[in-house]
C-alpha atoms as a PDB file:
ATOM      1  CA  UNK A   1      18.576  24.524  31.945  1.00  0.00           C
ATOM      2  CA  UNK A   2      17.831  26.697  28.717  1.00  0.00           C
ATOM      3  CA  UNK A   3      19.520  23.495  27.002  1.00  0.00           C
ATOM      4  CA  UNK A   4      17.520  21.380  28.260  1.00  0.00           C
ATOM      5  CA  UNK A   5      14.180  23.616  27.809  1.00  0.00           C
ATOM      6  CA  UNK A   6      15.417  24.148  23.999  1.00  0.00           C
ATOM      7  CA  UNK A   7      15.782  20.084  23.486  1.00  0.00           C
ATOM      8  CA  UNK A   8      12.261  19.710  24.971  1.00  0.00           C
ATOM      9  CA  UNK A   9      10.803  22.461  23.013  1.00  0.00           C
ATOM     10  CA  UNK A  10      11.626  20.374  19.606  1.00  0.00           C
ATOM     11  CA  UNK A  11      10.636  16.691  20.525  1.00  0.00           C
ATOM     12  CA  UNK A  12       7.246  17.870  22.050  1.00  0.00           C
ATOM     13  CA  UNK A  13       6.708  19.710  18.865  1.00  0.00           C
ATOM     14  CA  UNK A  14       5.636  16.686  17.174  1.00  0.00           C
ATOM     15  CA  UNK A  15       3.577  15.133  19.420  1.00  0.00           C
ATOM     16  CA  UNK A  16       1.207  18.483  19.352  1.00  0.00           C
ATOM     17  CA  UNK A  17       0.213  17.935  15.697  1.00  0.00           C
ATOM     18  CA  UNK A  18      -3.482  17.773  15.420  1.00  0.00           C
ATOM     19  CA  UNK A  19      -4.860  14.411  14.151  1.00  0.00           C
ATOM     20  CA  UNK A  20      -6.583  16.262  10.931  1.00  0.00           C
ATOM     21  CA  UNK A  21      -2.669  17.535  10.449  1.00  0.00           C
ATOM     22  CA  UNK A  22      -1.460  14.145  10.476  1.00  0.00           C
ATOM     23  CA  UNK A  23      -3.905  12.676   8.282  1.00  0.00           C
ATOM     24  CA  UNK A  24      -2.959  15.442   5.533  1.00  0.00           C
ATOM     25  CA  UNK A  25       0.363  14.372   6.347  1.00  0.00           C
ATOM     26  CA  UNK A  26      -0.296  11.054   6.005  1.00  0.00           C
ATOM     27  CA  UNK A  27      -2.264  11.110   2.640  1.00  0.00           C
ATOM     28  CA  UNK A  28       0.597  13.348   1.093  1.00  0.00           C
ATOM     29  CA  UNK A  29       3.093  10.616   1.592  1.00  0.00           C
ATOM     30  CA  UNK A  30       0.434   7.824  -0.392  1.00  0.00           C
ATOM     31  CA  UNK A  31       0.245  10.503  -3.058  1.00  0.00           C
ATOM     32  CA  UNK A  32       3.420  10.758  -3.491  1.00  0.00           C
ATOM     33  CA  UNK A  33       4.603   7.285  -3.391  1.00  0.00           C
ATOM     34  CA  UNK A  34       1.753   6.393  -5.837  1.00  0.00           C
ATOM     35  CA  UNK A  35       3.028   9.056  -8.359  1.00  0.00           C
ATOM     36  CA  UNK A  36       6.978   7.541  -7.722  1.00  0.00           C
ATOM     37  CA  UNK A  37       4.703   4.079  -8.775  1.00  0.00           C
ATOM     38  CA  UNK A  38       3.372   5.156 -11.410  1.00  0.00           C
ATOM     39  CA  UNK A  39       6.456   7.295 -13.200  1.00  0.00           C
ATOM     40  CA  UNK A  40       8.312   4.228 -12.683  1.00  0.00           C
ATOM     41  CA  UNK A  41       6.130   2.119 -15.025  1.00  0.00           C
ATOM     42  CA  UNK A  42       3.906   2.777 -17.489  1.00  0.00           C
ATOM     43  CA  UNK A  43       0.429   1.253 -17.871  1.00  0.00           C
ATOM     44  CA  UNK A  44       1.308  -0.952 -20.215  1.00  0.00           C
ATOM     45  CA  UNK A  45       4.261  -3.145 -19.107  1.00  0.00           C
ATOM     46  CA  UNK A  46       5.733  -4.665 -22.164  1.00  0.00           C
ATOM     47  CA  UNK A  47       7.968  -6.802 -19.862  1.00  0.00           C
ATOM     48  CA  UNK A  48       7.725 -11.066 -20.131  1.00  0.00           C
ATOM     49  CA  UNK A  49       5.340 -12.635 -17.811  1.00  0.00           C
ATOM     50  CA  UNK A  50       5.200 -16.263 -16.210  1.00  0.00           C
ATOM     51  CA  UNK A  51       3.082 -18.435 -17.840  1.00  0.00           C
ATOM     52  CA  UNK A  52      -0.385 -19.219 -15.826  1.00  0.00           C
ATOM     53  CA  UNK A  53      -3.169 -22.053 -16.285  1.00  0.00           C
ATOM     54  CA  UNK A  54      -5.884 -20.772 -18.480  1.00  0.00           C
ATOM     55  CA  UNK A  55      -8.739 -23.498 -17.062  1.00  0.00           C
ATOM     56  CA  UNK A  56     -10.110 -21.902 -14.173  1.00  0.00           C
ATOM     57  CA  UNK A  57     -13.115 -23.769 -13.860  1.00  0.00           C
ATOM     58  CA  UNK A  58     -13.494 -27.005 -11.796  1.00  0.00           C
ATOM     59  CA  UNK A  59     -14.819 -30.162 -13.286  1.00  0.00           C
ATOM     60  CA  UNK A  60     -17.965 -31.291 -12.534  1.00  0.00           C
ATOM     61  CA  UNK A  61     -17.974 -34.208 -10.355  1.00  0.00           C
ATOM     62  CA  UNK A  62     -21.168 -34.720  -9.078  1.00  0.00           C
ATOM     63  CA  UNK A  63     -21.861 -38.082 -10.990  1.00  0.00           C
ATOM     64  CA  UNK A  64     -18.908 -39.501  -8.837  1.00  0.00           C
ATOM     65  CA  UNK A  65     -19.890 -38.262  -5.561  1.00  0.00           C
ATOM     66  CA  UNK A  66     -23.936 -40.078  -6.313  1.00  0.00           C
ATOM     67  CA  UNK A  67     -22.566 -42.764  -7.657  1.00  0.00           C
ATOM     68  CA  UNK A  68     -24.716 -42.762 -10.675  1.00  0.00           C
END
C-alpha cells in the first residue's frame, strides 16, 4: 500500500499547481523558445529569397463593368 500511496503522491503533484503557477510556467517556455529563435538567426538574414510580384495593386476596371 505505501507503493501505491508513494506513486499517487507524485502524479497528483501536478495536477495541484495553481493556475498563476502554470501561467509562469507557461510564459517561461515562450521566452525561452523565442531566445532559441532568435540566437539561431540574426536580424538580418543574408540568406537568398524567392522572388515575389512587386504590383500589388489591382487595375482599375470600372470602365468595363459600366460599359462606358
Amino acid at each position: 500500500m505505501e507503493e501505491k500511496q508513494a506513486g499517487g503522491e507524485l502524479s497528483a503533484e501536478p495536477k495541484k499547481i495553481s493556475l498563476a503557477e502554470a501561467m509562469k510556467r507557461k510564459l517561461e517556455q515562450k521566452k525561452q523558445a523565442q531566445y532559441g529563435a532568435k540566437g539561431s538567426t540574426d536580424h538580418y538574414s543574408t540568406a537568398t529569397k524567392k522572388m515575389t510580384s512587386q504590383i500589388k495593386k489591382k487595375p482599375n476596371n470600372q470602365k468595363k463593368r459600366t460599359g462606358v
